[in-house]
C-alpha atoms as a PDB file:
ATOM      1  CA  UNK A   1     -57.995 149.559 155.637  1.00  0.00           C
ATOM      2  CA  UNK A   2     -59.783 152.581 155.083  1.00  0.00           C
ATOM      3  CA  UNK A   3     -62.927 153.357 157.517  1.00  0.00           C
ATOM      4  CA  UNK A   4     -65.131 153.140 154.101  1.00  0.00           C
ATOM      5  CA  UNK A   5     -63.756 149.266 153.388  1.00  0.00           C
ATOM      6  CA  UNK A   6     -64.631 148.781 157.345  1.00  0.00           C
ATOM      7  CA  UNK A   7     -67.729 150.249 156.450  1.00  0.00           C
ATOM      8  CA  UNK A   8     -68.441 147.897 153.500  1.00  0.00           C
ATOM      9  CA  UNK A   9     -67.344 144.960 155.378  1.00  0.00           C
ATOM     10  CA  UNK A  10     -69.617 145.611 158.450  1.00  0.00           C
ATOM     11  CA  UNK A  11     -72.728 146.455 155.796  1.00  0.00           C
ATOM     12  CA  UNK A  12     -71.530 142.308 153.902  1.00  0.00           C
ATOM     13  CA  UNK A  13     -71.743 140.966 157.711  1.00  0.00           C
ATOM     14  CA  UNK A  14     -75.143 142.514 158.151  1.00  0.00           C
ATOM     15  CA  UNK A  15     -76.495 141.677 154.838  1.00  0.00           C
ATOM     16  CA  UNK A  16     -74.930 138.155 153.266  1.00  0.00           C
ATOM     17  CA  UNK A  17     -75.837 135.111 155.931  1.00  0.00           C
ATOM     18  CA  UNK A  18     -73.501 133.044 153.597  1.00  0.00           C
ATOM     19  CA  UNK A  19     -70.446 135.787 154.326  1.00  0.00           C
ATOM     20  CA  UNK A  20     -71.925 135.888 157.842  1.00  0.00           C
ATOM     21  CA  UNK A  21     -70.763 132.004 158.449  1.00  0.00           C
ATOM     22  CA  UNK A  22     -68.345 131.684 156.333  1.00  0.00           C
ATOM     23  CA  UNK A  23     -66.815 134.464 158.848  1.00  0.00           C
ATOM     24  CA  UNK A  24     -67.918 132.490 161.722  1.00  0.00           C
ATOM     25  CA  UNK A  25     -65.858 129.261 160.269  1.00  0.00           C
ATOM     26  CA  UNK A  26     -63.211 131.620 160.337  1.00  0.00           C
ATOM     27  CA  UNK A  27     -63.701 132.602 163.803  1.00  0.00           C
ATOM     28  CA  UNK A  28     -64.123 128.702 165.166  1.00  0.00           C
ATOM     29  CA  UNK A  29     -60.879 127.544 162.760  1.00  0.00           C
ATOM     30  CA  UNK A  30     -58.831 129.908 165.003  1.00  0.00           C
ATOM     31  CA  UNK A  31     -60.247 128.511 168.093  1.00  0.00           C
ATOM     32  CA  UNK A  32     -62.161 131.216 169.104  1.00  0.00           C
ATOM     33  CA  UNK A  33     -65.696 129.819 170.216  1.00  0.00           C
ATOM     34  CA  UNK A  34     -67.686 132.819 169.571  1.00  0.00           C
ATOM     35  CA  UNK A  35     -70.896 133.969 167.306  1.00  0.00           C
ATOM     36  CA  UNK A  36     -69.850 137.413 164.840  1.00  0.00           C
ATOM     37  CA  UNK A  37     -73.307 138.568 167.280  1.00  0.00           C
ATOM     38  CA  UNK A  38     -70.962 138.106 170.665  1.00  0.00           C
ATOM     39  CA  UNK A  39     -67.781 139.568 168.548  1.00  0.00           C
ATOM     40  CA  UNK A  40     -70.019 142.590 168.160  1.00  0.00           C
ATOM     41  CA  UNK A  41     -70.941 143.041 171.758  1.00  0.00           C
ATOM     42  CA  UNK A  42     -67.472 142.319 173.395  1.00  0.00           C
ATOM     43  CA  UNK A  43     -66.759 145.115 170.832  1.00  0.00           C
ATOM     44  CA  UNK A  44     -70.067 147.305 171.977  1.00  0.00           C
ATOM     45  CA  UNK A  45     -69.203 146.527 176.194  1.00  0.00           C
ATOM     46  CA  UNK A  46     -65.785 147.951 174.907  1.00  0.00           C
ATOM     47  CA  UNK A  47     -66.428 151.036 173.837  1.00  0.00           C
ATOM     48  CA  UNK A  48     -68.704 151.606 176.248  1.00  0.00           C
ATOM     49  CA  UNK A  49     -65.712 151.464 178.935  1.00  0.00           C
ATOM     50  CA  UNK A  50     -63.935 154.008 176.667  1.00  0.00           C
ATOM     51  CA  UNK A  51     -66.662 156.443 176.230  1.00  0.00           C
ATOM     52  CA  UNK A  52     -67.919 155.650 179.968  1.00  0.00           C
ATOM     53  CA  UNK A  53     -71.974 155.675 179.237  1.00  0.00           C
ATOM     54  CA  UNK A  54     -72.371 159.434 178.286  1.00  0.00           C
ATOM     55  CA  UNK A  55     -75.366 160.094 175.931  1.00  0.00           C
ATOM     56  CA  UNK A  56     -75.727 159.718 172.433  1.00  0.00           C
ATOM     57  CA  UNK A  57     -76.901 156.603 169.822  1.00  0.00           C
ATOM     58  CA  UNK A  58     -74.054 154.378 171.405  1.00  0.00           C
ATOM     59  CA  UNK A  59     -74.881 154.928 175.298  1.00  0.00           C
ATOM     60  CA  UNK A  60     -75.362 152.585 177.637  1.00  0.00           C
ATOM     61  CA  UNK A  61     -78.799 152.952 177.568  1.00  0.00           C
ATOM     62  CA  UNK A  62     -80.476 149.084 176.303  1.00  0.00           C
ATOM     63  CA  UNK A  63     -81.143 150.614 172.890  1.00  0.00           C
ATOM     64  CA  UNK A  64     -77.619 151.628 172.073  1.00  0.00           C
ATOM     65  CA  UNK A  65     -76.336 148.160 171.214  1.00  0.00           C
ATOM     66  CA  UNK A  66     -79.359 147.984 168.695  1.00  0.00           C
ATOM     67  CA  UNK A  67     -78.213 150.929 167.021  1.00  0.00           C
ATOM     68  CA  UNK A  68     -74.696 149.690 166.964  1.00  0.00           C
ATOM     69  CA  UNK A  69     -75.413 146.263 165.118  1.00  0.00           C
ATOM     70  CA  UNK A  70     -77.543 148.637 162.858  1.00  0.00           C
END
């Protein structure tokens, strides 16, 4: 998948509530008992092990995960 299709896709999750749960019912068929809004900060608390809090509009700092879910 190119980074523009995981661009598109992240932009449908944002924008379409009824994409938004039908990914959800994806989620819970698979067993996983999460929200796409947890997914999303697992993901964020990940990355900010990798890039270990430096400075920028994904830092550690409260307002970073805002500007990561856009």
């Amino acid at each position: 998948m190119s980074i523009e299709y995981a661009r598109e896709f992240l932009g449908k999750l944002r924008s379409d509530g009824e994409f938004r749960d039908y990914m959800t019912e994806v989620i819970h068929k698979e067993g996983f008992l999460c929200s796409i809004e947890e997914v999303r900060k697992a993901e964020w608390e990940y990355l900010m092990q990798a890039y270990k809090g430096g400075s920028g509009p994904y830092s550690s700092d409260p307002q970073g995960y805002e500007n990561w879910c856009g």
